[in-house]
Structure formats: C-alpha cells, structure tokens
N, C-alpha and C. Protein backbone atom coordinates (compact mmCIF):
# COMPACT_ATOMS: atom_id res chain seq x y z
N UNK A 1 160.90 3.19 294.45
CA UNK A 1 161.01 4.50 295.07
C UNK A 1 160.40 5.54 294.14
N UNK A 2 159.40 6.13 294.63
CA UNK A 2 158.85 7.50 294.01
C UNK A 2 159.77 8.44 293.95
N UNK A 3 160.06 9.38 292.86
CA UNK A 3 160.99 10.23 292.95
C UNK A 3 159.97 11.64 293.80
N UNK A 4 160.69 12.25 294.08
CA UNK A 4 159.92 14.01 294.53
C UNK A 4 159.56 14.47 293.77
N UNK A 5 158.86 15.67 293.95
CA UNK A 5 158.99 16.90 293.02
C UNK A 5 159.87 16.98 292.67
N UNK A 6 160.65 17.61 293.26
CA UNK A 6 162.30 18.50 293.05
C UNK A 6 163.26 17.02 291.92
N UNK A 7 162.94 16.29 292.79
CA UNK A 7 163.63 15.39 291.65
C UNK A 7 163.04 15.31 289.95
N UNK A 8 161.80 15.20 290.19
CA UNK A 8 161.16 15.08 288.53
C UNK A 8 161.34 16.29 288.18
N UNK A 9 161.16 17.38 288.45
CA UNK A 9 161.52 18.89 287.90
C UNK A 9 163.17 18.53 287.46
N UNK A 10 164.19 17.95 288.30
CA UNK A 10 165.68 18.11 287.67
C UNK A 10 165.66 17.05 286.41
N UNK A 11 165.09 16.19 286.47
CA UNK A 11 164.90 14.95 285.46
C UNK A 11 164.17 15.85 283.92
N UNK A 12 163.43 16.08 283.96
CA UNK A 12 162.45 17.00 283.37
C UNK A 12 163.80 18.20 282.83
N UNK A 13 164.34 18.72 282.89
CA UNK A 13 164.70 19.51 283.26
C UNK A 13 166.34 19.28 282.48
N UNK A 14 166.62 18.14 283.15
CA UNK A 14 167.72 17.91 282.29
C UNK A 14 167.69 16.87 280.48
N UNK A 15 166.57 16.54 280.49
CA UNK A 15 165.71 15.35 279.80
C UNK A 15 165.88 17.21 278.04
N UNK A 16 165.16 18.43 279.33
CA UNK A 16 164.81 19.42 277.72
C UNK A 16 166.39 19.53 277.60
N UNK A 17 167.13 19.85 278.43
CA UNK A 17 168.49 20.54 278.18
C UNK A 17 169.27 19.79 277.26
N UNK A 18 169.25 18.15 276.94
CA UNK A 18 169.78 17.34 276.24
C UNK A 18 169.05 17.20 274.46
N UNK A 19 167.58 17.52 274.60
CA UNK A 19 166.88 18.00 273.08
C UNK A 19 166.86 19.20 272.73
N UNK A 20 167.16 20.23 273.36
CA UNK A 20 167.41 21.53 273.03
C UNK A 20 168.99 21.74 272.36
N UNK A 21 170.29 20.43 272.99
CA UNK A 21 171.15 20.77 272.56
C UNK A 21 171.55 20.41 271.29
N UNK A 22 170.64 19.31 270.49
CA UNK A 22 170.53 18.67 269.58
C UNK A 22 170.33 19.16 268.81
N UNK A 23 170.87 18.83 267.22
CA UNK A 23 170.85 20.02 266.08
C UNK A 23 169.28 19.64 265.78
N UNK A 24 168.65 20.40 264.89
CA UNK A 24 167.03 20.24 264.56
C UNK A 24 167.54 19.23 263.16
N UNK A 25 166.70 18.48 262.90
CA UNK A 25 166.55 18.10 261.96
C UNK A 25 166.72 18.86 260.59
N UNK A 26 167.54 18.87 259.76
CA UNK A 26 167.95 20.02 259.27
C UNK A 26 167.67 18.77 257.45
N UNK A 27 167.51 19.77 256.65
CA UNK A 27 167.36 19.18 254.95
C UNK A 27 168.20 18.56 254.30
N UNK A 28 168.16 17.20 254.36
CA UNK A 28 169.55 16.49 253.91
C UNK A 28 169.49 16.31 251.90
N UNK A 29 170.83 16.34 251.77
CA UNK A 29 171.18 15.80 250.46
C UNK A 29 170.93 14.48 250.19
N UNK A 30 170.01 13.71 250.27
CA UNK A 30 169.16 12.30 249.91
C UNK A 30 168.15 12.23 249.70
N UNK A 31 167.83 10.94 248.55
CA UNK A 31 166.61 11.12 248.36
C UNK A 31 166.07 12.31 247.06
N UNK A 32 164.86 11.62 246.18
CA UNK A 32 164.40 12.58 245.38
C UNK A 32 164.30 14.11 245.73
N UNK A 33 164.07 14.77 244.77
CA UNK A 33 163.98 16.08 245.79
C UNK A 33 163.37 17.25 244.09
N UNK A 34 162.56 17.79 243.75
CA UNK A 34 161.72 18.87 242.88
C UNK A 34 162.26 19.30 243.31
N UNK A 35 163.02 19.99 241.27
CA UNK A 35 163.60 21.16 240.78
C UNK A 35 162.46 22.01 240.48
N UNK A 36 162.43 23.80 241.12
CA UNK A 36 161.44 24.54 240.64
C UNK A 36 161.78 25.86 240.15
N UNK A 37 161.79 25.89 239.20
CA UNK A 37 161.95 27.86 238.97
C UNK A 37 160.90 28.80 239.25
N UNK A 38 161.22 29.92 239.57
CA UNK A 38 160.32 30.61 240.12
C UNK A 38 159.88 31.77 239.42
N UNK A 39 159.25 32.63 239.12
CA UNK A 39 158.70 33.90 238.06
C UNK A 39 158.58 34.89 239.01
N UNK A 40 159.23 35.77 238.75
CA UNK A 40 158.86 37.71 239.46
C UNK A 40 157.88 37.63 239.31
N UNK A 41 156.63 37.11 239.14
CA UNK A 41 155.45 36.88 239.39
C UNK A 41 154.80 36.39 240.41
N UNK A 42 155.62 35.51 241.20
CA UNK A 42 155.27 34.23 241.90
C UNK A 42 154.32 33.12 241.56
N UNK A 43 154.75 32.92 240.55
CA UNK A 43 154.07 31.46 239.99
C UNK A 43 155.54 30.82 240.05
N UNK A 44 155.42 29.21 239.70
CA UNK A 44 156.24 28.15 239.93
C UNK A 44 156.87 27.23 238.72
N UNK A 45 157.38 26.94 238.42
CA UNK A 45 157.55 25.94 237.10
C UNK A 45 158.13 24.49 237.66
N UNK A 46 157.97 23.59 237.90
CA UNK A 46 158.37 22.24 237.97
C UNK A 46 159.12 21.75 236.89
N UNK A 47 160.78 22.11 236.66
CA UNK A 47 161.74 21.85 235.86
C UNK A 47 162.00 20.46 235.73
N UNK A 48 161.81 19.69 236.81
CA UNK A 48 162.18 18.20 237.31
C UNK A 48 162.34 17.92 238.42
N UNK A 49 163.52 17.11 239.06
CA UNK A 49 164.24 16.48 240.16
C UNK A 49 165.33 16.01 239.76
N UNK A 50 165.56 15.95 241.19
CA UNK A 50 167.43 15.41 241.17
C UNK A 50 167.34 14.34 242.29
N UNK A 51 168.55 13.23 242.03
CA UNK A 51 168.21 12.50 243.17
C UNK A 51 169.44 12.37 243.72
N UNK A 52 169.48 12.65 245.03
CA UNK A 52 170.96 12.74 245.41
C UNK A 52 170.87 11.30 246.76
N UNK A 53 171.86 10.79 246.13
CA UNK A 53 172.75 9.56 246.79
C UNK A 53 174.18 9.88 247.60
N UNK A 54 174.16 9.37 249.34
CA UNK A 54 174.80 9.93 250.18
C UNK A 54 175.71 9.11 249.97
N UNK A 55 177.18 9.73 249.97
CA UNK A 55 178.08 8.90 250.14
C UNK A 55 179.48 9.57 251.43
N UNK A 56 179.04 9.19 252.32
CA UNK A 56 180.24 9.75 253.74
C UNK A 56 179.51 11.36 253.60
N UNK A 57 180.53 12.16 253.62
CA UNK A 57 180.13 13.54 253.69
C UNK A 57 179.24 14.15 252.39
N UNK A 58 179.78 13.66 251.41
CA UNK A 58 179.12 13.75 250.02
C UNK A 58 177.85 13.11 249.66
N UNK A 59 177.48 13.66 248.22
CA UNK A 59 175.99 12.85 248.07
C UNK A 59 176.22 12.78 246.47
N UNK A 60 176.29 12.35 245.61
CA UNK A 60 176.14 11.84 244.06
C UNK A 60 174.92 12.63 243.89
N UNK A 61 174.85 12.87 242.99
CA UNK A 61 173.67 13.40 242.33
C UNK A 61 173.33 13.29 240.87
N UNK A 62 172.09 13.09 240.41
CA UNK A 62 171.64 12.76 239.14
C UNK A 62 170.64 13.82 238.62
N UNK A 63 170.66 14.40 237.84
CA UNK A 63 169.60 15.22 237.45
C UNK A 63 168.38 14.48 235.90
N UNK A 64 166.80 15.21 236.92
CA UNK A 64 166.03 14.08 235.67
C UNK A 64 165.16 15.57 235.46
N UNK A 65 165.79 16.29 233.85
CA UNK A 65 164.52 17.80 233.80
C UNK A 65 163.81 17.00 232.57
N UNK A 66 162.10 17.26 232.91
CA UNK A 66 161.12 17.10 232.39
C UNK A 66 161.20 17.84 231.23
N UNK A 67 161.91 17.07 229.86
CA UNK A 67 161.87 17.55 228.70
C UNK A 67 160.74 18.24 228.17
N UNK A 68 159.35 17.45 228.62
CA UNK A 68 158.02 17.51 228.14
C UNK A 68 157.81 19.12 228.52
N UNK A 69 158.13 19.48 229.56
CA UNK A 69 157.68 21.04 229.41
C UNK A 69 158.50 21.76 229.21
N UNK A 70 159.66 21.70 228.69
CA UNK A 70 160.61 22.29 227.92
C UNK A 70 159.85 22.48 225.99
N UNK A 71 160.72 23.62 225.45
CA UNK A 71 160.23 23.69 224.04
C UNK A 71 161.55 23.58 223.47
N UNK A 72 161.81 23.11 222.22
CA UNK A 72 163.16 22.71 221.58
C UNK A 72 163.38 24.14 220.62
N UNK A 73 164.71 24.80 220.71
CA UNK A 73 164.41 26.22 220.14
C UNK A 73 166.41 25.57 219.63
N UNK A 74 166.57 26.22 218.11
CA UNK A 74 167.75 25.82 217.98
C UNK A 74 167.98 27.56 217.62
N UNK A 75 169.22 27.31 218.30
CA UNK A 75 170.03 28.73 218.44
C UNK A 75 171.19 29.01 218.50
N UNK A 76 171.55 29.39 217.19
CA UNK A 76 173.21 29.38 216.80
C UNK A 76 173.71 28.45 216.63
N UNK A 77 173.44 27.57 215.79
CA UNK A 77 173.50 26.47 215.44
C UNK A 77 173.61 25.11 216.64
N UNK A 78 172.46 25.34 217.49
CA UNK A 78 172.74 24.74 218.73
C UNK A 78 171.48 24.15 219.06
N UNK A 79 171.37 23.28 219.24
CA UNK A 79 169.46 23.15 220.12
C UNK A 79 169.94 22.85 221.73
N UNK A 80 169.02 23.69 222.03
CA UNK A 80 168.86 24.32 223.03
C UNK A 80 166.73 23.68 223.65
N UNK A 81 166.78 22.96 224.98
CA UNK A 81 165.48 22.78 225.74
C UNK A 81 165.17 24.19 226.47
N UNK A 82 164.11 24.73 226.51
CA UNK A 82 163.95 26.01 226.51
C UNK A 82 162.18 25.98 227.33
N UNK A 83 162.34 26.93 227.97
CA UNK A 83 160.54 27.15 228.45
C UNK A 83 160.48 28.59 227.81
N UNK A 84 159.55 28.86 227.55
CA UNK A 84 159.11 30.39 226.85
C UNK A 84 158.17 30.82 227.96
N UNK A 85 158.18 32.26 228.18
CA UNK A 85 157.33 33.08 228.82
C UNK A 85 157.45 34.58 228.23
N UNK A 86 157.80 35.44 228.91
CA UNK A 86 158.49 36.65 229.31
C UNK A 86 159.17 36.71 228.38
N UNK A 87 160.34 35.70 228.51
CA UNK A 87 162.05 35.58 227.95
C UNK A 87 162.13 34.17 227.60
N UNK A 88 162.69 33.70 226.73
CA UNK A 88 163.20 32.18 226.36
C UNK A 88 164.16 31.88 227.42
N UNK A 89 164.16 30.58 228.31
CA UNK A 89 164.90 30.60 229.38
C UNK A 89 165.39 29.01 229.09
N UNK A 90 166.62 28.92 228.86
CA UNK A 90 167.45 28.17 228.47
C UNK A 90 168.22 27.07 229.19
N UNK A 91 168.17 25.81 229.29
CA UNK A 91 168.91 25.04 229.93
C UNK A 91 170.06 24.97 229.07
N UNK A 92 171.74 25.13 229.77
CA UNK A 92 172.74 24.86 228.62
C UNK A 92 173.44 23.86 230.15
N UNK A 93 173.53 22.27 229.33
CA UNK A 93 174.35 21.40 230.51
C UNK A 93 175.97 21.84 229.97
N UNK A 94 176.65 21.32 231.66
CA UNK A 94 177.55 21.55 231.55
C UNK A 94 178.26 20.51 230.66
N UNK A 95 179.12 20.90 229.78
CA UNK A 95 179.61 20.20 228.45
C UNK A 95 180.92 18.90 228.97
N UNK A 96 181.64 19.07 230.15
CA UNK A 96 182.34 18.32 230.51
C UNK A 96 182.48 17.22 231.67
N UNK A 97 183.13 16.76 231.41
CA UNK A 97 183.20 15.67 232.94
C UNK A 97 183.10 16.54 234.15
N UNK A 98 182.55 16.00 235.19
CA UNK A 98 182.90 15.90 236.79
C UNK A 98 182.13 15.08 237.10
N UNK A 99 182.53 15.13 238.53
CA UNK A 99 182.13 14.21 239.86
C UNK A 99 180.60 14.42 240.14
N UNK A 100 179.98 15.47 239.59
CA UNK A 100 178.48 15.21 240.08
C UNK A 100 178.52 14.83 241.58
N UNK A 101 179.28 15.30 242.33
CA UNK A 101 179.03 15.41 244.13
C UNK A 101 178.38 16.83 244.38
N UNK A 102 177.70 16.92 245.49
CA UNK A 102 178.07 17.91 246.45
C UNK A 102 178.02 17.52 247.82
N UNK A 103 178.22 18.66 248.33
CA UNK A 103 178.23 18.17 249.96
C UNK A 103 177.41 19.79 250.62
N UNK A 104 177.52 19.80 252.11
CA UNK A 104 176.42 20.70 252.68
C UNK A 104 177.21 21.95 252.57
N UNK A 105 178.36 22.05 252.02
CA UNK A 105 179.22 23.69 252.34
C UNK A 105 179.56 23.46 251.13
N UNK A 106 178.84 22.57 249.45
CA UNK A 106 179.90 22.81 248.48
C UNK A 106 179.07 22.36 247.32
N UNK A 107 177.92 23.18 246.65
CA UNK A 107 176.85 23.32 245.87
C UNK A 107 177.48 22.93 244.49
N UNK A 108 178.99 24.08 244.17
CA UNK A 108 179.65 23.94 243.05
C UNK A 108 178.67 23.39 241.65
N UNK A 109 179.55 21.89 241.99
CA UNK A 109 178.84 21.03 240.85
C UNK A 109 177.48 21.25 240.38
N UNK A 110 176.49 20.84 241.20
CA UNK A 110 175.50 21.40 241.19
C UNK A 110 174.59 22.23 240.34
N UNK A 111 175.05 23.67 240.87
CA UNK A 111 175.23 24.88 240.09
C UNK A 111 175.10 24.77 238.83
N UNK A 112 176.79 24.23 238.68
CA UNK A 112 177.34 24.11 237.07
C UNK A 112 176.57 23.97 236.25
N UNK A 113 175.89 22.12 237.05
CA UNK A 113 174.66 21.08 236.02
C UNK A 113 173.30 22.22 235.88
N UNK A 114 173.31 23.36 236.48
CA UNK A 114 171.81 24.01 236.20
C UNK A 114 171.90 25.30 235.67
N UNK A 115 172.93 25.35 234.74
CA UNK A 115 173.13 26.73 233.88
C UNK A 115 172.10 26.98 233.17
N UNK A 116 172.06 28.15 232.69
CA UNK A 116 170.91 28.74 231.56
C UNK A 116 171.30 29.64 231.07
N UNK A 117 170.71 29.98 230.19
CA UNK A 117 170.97 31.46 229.25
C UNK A 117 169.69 32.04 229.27
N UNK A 118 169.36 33.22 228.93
CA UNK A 118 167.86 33.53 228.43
C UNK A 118 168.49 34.68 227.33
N UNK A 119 167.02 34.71 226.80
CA UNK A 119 166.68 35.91 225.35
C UNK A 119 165.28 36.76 225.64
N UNK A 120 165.24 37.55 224.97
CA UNK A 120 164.18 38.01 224.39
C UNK A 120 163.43 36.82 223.19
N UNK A 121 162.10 37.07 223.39
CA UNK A 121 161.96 36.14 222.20
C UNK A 121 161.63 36.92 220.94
N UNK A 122 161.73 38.59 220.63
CA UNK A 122 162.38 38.93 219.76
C UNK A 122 163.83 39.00 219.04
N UNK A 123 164.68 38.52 220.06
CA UNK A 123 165.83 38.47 219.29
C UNK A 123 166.38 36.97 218.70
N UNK A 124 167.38 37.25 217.63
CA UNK A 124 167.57 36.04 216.74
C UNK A 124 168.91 35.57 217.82
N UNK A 125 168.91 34.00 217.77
CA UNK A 125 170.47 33.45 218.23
C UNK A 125 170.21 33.20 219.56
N UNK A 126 171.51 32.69 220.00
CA UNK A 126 171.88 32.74 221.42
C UNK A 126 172.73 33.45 221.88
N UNK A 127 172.75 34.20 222.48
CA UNK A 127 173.37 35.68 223.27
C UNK A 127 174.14 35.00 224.20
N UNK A 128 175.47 34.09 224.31
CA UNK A 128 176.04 34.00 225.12
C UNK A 128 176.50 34.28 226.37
N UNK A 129 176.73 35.69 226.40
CA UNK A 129 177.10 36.24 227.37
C UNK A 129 176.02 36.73 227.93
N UNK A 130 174.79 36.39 227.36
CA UNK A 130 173.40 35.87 229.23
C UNK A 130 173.27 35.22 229.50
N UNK A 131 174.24 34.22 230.16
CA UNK A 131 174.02 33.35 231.08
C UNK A 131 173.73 33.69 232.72
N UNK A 132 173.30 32.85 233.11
CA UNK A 132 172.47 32.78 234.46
C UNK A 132 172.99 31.64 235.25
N UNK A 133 173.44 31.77 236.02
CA UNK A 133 174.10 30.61 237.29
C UNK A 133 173.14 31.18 238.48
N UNK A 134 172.76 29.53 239.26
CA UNK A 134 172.39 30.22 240.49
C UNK A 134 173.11 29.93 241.65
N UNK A 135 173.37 30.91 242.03
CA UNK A 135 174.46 30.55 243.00
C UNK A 135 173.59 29.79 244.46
N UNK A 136 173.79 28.46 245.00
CA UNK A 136 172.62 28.18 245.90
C UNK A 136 173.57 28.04 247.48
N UNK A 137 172.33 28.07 248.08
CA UNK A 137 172.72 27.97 249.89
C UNK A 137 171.37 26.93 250.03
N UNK A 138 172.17 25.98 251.21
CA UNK A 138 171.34 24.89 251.67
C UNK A 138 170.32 25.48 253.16
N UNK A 139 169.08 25.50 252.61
CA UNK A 139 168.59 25.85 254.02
C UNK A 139 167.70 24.47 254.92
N UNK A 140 167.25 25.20 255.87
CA UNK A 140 166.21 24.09 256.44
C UNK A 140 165.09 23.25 255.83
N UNK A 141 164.54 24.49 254.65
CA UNK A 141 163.52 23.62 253.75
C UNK A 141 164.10 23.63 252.42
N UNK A 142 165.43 23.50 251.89
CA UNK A 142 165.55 22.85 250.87
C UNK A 142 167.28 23.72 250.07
N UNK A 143 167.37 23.88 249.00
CA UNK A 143 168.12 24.76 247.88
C UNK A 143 167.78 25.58 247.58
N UNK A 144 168.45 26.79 247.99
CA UNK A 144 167.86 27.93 247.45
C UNK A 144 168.68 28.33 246.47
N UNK A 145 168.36 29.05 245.21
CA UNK A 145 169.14 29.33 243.97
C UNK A 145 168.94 30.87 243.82
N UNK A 146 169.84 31.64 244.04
CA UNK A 146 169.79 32.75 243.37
C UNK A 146 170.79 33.29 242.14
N UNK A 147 170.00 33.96 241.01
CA UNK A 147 170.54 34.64 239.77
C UNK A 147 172.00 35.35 240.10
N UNK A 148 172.70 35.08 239.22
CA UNK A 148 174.01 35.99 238.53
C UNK A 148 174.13 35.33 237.65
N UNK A 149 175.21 36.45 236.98
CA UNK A 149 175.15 36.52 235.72
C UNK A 149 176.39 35.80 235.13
N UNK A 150 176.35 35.36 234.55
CA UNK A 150 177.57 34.77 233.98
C UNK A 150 177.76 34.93 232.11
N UNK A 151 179.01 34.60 231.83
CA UNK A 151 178.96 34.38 230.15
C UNK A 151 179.19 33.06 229.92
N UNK A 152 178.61 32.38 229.24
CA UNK A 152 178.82 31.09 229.13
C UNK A 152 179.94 30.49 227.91
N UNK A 153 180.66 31.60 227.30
CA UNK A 153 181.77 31.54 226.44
C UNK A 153 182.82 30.41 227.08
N UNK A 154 183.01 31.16 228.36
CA UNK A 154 183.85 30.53 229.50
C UNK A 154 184.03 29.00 229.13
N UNK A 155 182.76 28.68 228.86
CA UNK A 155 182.54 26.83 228.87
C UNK A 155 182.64 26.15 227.24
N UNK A 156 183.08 27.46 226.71
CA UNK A 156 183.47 26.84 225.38
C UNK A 156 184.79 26.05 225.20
N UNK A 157 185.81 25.94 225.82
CA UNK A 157 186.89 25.13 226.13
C UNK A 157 187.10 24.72 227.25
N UNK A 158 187.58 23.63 227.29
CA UNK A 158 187.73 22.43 228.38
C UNK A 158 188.59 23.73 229.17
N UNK A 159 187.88 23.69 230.76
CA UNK A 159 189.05 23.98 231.97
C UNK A 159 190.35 23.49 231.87
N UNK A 160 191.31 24.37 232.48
CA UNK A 160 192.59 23.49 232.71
C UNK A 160 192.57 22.62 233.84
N UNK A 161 192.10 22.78 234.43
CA UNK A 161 191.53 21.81 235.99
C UNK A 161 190.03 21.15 235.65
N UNK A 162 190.13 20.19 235.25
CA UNK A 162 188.64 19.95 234.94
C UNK A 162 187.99 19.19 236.97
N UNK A 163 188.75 19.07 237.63
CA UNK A 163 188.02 18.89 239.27
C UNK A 163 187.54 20.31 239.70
N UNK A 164 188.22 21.15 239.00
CA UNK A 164 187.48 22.88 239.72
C UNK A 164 186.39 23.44 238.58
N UNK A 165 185.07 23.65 239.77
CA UNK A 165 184.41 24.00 238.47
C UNK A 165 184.70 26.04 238.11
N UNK A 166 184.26 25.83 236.97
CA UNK A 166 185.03 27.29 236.58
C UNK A 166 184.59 28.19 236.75
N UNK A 167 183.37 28.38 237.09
CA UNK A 167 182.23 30.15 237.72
C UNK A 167 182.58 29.88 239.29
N UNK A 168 183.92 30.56 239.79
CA UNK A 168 183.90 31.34 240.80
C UNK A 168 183.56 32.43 240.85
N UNK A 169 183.91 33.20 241.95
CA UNK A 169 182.93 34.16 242.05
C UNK A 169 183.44 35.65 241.74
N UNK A 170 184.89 35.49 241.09
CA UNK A 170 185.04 35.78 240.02
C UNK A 170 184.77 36.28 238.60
N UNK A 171 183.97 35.42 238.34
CA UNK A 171 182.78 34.91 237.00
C UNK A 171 181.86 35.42 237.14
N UNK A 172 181.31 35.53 238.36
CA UNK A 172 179.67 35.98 238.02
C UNK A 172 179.75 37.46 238.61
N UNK A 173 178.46 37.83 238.23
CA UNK A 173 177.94 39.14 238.98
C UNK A 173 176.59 39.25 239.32
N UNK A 174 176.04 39.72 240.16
CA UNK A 174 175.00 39.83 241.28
C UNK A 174 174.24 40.12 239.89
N UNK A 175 172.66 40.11 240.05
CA UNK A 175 171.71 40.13 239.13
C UNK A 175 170.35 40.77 240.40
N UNK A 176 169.48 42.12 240.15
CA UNK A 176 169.32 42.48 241.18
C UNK A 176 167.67 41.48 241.03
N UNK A 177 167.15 41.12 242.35
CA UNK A 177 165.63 40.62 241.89
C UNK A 177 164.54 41.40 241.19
N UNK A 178 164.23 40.22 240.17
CA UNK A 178 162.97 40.79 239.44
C UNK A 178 163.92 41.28 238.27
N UNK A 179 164.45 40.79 238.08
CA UNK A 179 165.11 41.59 236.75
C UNK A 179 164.75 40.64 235.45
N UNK A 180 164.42 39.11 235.81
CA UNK A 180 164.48 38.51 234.74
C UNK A 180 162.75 37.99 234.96
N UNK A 181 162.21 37.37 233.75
CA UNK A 181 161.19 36.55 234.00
C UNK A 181 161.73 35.27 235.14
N UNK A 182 162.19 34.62 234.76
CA UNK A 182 162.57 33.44 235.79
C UNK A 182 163.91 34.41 237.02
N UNK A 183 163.17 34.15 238.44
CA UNK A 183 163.60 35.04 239.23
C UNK A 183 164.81 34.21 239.84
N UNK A 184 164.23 33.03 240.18
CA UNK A 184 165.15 32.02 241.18
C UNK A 184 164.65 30.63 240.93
N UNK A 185 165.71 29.75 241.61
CA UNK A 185 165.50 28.36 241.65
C UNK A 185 165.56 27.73 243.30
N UNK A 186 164.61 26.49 243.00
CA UNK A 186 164.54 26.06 244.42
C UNK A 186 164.82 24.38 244.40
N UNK A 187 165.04 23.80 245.15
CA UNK A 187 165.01 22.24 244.98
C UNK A 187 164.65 22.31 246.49
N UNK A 188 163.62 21.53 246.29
CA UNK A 188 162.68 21.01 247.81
C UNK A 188 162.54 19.30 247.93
C-alpha cells in the first residue's frame, strides 16, 4: 500500500517532532581532551590534556601538563613549573588526596587540580595570596575556565573534610577580564 500525501506529511512530520525532542549531542567528560590557556591577547598556550574516564554519572580524570613548555622557577623555597610572558604564571597542584572525579554539574575537583599563582617577573618569591582558580562551566564545545582570585595559604594545611574541596565560593573573588596576562582556561 502506497501511503498519501497527507499520510507522508504526518510520518514526516512526526519522524522531525521525535529528533527535535532529542537532546543535541552535547560535550561529554570522556576521552582525551587539550588543556589551553588563553592571553588578553588572544593567542593560545597548549598546557596539556586530561583524560577523563566515565564511570556511571562520574568520569575519573587524569591530568598530563607538558612540562616541556613550562620553565622551572624556585620560589620561596618551592619549585614551582611556570610559563613566563607578561607575568610568571604558575602551576601549584593540589597538595592532598581526592577522588579526581567530576561529573556534568560538579567541576570542583577539577578546578582544584588546575590552580596557579602568578607574579610579576620583577618581583622576588611567591606571593601567595595570587592565586588564580578557574572557576569552569561545561558547555557544548568543551570547559570553560574563568579567573578568580584566590589565596593559596588556604592549602597550606590539610582540610578538615578532605571529600570537600576547599575554594567555595566563599574563597574566591571575581577577577575582572583582561586583568591578567593569562585571561582564561579552556579544555576542548
């Protein structure tokens, strides 16, 4: 039996109404994925990758930053992997245990693992209290990271909760754009 018009138009018809109701393919937590910082310039830096492994709602995650374009700067009796530009821009890992999860409403961890500090590269030491957290949101094409400010003193003693990570929002404060050489972070 040939269908009609009228019939292939409702077929047709109900065929879009069932892919229209369907979520889009949206940026999952799996799979390799380039770490990039970004410059108030708009140039790019390729920090590394992370590879996140799905587990139920969650995903494990591993972080791999390309030492090689990092510079080794010791500061306050500390060495510190560092890129120079503008400002000395500082990777400081987070010093304690966790779970290394996240999930699509819960960056946290994350975050934590991608702290920094920056300097002037006239000044001597490490200036603690410039630290830089980026606080991120998951979009369609990837992690977006934006600046606040944090002190990284905070992480000089173990949490009393070491499952909660400790820069709520609380902790930080808004950082307006363009304020620093390194503006934002992205993972694509």
């Amino acid at each position: 039996m040939i269908p009609t018009l009228r019939q292939s138009a409702r077929l047709f018809l109900g065929i879009l109404a069932i892919v229209l109701a369907l979520p889009a393919a949206a940026w999952e937590l799996a799979g390799s994925k380039t770490i990039k910082l970004h410059t108030r310039d708009g140039q790019s830096i390729v920090l590394g990758s992370v590879e996140f492994t799905p587990h139920g709602e969650q995903s494990s995650f591993v972080l791999h930053l390309d030492h090689a374009r990092m510079k080794d700067f010791f500061l306050s009796m500390k060495e510190f992997k560092c890129l120079e530009g503008e400002e000395i821009h500082c990777h400081v890992p987070y010093p304690y245990a966790n779970p290394a999860t996240v999930s699509r409403n819960d960056l946290r961890w994350l975050e934590h693992s991608l702290l920094f500090l920056y300097k002037r590269p006239k000044d001597f030491g490490a200036r603690l209290w410039n630290g830089l957290y980026y606080r991120m949101a998951l979009t369609d094409e990837g992690i977006v990271g934006t600046q606040q400010a944090i002190d990284l003193t905070l992480v000089g003693a173990p949490p009393a909760d070491p499952s909660v990570p400790p820069y709520g929002p609380g902790e930080r404060a808004e950082i307006p754009p363009g304020t620093h050489w390194i503006d934002r972070l992205t993972i694509e």
